[in-house]
PDB file of N, CA and C in Angstrom:
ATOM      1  N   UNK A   1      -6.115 -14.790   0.037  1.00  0.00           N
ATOM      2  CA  UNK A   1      -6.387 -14.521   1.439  1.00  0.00           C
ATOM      3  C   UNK A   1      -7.395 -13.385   1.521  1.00  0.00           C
ATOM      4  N   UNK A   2      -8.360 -13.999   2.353  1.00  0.00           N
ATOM      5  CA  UNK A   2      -9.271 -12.383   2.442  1.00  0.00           C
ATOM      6  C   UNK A   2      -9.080 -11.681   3.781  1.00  0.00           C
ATOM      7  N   UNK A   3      -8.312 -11.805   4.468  1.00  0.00           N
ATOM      8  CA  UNK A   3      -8.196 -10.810   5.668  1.00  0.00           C
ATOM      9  C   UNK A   3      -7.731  -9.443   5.149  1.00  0.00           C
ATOM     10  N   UNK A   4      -8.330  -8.827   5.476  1.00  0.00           N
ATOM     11  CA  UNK A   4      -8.338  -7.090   5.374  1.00  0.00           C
ATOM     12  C   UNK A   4      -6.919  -6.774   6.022  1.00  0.00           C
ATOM     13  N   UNK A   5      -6.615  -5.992   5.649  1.00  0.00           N
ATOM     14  CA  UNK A   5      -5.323  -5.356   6.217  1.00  0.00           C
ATOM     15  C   UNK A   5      -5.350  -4.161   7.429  1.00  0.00           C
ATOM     16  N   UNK A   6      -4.430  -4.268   8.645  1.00  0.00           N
ATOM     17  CA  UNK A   6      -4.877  -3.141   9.324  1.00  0.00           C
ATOM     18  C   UNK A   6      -4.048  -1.424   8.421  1.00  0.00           C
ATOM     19  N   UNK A   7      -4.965  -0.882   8.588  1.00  0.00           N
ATOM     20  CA  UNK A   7      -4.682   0.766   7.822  1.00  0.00           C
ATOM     21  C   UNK A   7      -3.486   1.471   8.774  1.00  0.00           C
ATOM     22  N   UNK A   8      -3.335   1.185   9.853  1.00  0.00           N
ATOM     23  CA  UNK A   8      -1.727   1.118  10.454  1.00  0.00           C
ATOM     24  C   UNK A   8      -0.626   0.722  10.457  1.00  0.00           C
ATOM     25  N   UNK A   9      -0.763  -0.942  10.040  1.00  0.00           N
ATOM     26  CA  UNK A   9       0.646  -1.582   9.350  1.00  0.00           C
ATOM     27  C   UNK A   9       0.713  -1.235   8.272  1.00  0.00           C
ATOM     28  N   UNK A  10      -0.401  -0.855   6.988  1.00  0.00           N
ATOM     29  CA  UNK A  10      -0.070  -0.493   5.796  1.00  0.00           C
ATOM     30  C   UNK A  10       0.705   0.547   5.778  1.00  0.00           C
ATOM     31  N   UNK A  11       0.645   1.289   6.454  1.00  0.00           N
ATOM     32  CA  UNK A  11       1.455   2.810   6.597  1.00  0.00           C
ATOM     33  C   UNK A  11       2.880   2.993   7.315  1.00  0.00           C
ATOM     34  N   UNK A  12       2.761   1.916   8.331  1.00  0.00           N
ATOM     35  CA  UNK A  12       4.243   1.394   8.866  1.00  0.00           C
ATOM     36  C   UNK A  12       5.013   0.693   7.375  1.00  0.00           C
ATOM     37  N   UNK A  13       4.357  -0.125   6.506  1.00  0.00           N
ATOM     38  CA  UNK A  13       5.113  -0.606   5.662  1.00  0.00           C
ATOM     39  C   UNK A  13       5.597   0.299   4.446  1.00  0.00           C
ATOM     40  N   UNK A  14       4.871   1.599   4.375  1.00  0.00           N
ATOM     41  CA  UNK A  14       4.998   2.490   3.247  1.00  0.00           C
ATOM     42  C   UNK A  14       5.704   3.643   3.742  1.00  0.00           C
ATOM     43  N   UNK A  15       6.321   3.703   4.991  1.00  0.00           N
ATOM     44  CA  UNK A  15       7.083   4.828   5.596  1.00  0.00           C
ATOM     45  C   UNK A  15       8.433   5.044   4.979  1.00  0.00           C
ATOM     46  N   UNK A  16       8.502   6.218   4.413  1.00  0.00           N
ATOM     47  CA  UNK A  16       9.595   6.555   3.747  1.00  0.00           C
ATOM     48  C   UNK A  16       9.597   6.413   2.228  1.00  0.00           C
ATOM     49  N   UNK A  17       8.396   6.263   1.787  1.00  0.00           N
ATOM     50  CA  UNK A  17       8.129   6.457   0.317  1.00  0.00           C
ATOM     51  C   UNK A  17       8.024   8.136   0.370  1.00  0.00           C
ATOM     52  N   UNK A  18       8.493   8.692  -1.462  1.00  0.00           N
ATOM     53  CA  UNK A  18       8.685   9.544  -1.750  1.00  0.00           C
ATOM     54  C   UNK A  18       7.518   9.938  -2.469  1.00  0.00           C
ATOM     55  N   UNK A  19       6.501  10.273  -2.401  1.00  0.00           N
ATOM     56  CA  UNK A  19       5.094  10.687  -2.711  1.00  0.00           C
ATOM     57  C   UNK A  19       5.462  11.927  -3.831  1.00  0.00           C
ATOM     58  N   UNK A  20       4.905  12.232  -4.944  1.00  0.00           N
ATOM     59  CA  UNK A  20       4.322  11.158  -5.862  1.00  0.00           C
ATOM     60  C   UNK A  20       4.508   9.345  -6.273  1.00  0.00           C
ATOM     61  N   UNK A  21       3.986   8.237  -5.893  1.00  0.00           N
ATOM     62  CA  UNK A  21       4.835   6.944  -6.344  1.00  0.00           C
ATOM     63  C   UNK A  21       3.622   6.269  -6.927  1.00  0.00           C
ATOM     64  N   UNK A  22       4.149   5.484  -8.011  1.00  0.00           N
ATOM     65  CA  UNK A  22       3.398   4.745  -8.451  1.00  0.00           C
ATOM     66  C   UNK A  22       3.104   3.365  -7.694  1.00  0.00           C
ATOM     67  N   UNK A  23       1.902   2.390  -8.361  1.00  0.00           N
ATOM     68  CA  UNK A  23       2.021   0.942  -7.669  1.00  0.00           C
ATOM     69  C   UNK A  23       2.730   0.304  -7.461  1.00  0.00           C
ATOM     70  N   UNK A  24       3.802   0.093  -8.615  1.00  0.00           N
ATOM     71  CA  UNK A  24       4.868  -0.918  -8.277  1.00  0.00           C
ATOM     72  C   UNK A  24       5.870  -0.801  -7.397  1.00  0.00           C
ATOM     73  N   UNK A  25       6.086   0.961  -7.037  1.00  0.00           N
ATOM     74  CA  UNK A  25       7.120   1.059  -6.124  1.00  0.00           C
ATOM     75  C   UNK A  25       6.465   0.952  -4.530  1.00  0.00           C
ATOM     76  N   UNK A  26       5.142   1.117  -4.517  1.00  0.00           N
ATOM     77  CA  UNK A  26       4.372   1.039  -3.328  1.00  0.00           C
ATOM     78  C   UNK A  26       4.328  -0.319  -3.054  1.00  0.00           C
ATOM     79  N   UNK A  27       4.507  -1.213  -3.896  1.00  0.00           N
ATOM     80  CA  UNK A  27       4.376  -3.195  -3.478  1.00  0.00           C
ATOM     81  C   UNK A  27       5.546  -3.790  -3.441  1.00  0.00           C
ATOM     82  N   UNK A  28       6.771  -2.689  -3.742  1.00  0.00           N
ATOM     83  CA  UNK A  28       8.097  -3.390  -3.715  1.00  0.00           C
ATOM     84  C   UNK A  28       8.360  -2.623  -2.880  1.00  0.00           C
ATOM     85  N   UNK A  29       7.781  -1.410  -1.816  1.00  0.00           N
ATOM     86  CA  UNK A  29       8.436  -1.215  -0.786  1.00  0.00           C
ATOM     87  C   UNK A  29       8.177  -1.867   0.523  1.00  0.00           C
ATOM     88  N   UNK A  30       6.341  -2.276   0.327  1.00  0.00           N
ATOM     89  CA  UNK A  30       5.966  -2.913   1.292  1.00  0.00           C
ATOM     90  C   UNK A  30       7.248  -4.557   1.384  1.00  0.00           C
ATOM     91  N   UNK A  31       7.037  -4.901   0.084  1.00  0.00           N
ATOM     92  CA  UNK A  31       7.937  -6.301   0.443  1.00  0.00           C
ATOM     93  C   UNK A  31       8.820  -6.178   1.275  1.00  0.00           C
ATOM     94  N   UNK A  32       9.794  -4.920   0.914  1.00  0.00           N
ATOM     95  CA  UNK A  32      11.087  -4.660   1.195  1.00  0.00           C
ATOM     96  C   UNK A  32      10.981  -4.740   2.397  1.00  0.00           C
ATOM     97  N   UNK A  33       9.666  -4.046   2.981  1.00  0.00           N
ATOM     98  CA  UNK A  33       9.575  -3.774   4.815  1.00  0.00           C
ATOM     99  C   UNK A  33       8.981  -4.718   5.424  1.00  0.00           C
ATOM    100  N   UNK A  34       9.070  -6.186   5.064  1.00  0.00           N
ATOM    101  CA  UNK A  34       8.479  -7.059   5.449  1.00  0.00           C
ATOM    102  C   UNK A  34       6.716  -7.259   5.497  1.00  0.00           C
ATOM    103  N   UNK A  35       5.815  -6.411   4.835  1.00  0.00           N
ATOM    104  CA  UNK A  35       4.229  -6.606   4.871  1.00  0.00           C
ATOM    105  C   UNK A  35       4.147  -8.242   4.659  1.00  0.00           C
ATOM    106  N   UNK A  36       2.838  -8.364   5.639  1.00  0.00           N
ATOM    107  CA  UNK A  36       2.377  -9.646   5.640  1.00  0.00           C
ATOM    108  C   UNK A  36       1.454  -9.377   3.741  1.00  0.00           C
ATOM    109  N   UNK A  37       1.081 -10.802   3.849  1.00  0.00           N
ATOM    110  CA  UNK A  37       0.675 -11.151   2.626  1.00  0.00           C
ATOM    111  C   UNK A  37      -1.112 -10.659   2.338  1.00  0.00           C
ATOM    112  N   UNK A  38      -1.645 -10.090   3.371  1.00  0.00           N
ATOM    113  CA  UNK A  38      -3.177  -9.637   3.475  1.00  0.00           C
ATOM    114  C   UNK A  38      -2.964  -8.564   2.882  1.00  0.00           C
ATOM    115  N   UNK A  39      -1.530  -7.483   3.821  1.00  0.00           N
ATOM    116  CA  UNK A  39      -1.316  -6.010   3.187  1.00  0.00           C
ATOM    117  C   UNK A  39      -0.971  -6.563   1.821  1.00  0.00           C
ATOM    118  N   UNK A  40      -0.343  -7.392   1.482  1.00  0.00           N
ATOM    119  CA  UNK A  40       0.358  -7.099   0.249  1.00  0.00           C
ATOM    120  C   UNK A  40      -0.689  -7.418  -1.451  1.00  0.00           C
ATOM    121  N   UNK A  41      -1.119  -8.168  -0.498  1.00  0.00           N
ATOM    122  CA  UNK A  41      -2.416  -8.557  -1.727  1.00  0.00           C
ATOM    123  C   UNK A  41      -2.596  -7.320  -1.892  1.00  0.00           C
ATOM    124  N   UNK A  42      -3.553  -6.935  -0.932  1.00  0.00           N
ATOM    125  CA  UNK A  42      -4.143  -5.525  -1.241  1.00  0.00           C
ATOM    126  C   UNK A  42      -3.188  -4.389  -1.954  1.00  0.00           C
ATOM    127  N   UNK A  43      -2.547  -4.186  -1.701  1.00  0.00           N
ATOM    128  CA  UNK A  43      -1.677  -3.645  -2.554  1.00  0.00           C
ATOM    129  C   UNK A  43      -1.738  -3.757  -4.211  1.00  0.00           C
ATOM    130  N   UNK A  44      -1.124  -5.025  -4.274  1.00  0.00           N
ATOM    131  CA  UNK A  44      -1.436  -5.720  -5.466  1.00  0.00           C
ATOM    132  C   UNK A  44      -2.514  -5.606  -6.455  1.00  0.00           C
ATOM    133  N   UNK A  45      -3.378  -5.053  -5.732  1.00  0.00           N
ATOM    134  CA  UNK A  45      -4.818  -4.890  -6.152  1.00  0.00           C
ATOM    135  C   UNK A  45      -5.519  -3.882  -6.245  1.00  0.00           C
ATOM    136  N   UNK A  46      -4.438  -2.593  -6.278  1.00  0.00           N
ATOM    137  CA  UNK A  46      -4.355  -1.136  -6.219  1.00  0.00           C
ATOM    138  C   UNK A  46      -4.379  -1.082  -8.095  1.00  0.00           C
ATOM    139  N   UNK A  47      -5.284   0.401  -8.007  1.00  0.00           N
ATOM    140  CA  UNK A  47      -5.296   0.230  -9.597  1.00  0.00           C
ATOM    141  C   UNK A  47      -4.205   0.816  -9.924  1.00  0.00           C
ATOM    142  N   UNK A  48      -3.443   0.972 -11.285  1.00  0.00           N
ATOM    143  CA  UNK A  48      -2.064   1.348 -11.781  1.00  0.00           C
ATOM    144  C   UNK A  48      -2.719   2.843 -11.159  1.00  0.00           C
ATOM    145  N   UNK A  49      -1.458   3.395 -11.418  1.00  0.00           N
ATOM    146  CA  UNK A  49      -1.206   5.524 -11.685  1.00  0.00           C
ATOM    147  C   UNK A  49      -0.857   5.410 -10.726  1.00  0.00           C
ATOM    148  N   UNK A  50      -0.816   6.836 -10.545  1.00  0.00           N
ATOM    149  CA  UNK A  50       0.245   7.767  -9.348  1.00  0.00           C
ATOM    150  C   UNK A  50      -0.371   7.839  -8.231  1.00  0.00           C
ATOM    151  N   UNK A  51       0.068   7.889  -7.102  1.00  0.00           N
ATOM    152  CA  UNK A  51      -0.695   8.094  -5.755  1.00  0.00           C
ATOM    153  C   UNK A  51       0.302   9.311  -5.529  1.00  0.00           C
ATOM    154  N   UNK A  52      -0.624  10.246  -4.779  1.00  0.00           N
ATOM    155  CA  UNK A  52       0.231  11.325  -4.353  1.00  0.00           C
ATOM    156  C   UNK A  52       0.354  11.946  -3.003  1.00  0.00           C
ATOM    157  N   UNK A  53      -0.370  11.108  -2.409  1.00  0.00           N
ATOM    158  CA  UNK A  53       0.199  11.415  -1.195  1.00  0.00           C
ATOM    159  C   UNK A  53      -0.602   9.956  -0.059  1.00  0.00           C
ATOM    160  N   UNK A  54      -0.087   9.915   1.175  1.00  0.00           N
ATOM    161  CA  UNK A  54      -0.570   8.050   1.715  1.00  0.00           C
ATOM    162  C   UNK A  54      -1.387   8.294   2.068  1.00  0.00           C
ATOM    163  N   UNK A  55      -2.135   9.200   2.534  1.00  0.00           N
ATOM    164  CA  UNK A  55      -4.039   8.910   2.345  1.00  0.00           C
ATOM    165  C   UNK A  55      -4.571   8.355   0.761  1.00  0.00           C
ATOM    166  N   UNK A  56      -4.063   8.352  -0.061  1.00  0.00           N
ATOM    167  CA  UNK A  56      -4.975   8.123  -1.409  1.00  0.00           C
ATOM    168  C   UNK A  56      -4.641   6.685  -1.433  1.00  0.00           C
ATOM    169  N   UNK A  57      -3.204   6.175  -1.029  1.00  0.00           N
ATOM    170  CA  UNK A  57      -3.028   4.604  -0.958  1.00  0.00           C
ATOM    171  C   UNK A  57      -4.161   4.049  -0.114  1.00  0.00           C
ATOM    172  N   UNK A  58      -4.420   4.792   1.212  1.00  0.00           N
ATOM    173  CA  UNK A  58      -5.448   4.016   2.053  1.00  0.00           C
ATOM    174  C   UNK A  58      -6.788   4.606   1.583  1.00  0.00           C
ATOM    175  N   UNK A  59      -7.385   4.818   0.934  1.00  0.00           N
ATOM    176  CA  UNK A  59      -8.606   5.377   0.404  1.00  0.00           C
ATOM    177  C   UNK A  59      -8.572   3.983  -0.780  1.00  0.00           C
ATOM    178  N   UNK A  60      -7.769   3.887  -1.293  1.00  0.00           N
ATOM    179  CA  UNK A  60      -7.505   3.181  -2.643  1.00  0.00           C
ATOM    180  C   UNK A  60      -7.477   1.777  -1.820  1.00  0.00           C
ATOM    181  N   UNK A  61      -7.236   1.644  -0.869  1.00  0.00           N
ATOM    182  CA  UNK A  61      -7.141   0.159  -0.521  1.00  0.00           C
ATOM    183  C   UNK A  61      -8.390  -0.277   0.249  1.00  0.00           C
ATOM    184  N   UNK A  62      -9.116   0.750   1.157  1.00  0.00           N
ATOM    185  CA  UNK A  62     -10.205   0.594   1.980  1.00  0.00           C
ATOM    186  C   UNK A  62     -11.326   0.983   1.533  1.00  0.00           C
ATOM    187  N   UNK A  63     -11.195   1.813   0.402  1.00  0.00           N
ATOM    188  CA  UNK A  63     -12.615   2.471  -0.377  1.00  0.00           C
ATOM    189  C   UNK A  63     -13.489   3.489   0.346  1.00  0.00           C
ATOM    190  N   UNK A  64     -12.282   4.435   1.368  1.00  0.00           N
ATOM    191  CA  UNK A  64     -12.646   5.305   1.819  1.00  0.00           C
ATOM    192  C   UNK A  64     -12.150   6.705   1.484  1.00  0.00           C
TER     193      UNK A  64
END
């Protein structure tokens, strides 16, 4: 799917992550919170390591 994700539901779906987190816990929380499958790709498609705080997830997902 190539629809872009909005940078507002991504963050509704990552609310209540414990920052430092790695990828896998960032794509198994979105699941958990129901993300559609555009956010979740993208996700998916986050490079491995640590994110440390949810601006670097949305920098990392939007290339900003």
């Amino acid at each position: 799917m190539s629809d872009q994700p909005d940078p507002i539901e991504l963050q509704k779906h990552l609310s209540g992550l414990d920052y430092p987190v790695g990828k896998d816990e960032i794509v198994r929380k979105a699941q958990d919170s129901g993300a559609d499958d555009s956010i979740l790709e993208a996700l998916r498609n986050l490079p491995d390591g640590q994110y440390e705080k949810p601006t670097h997830v949305t920098e990392a997902v939007f290339g900003r």
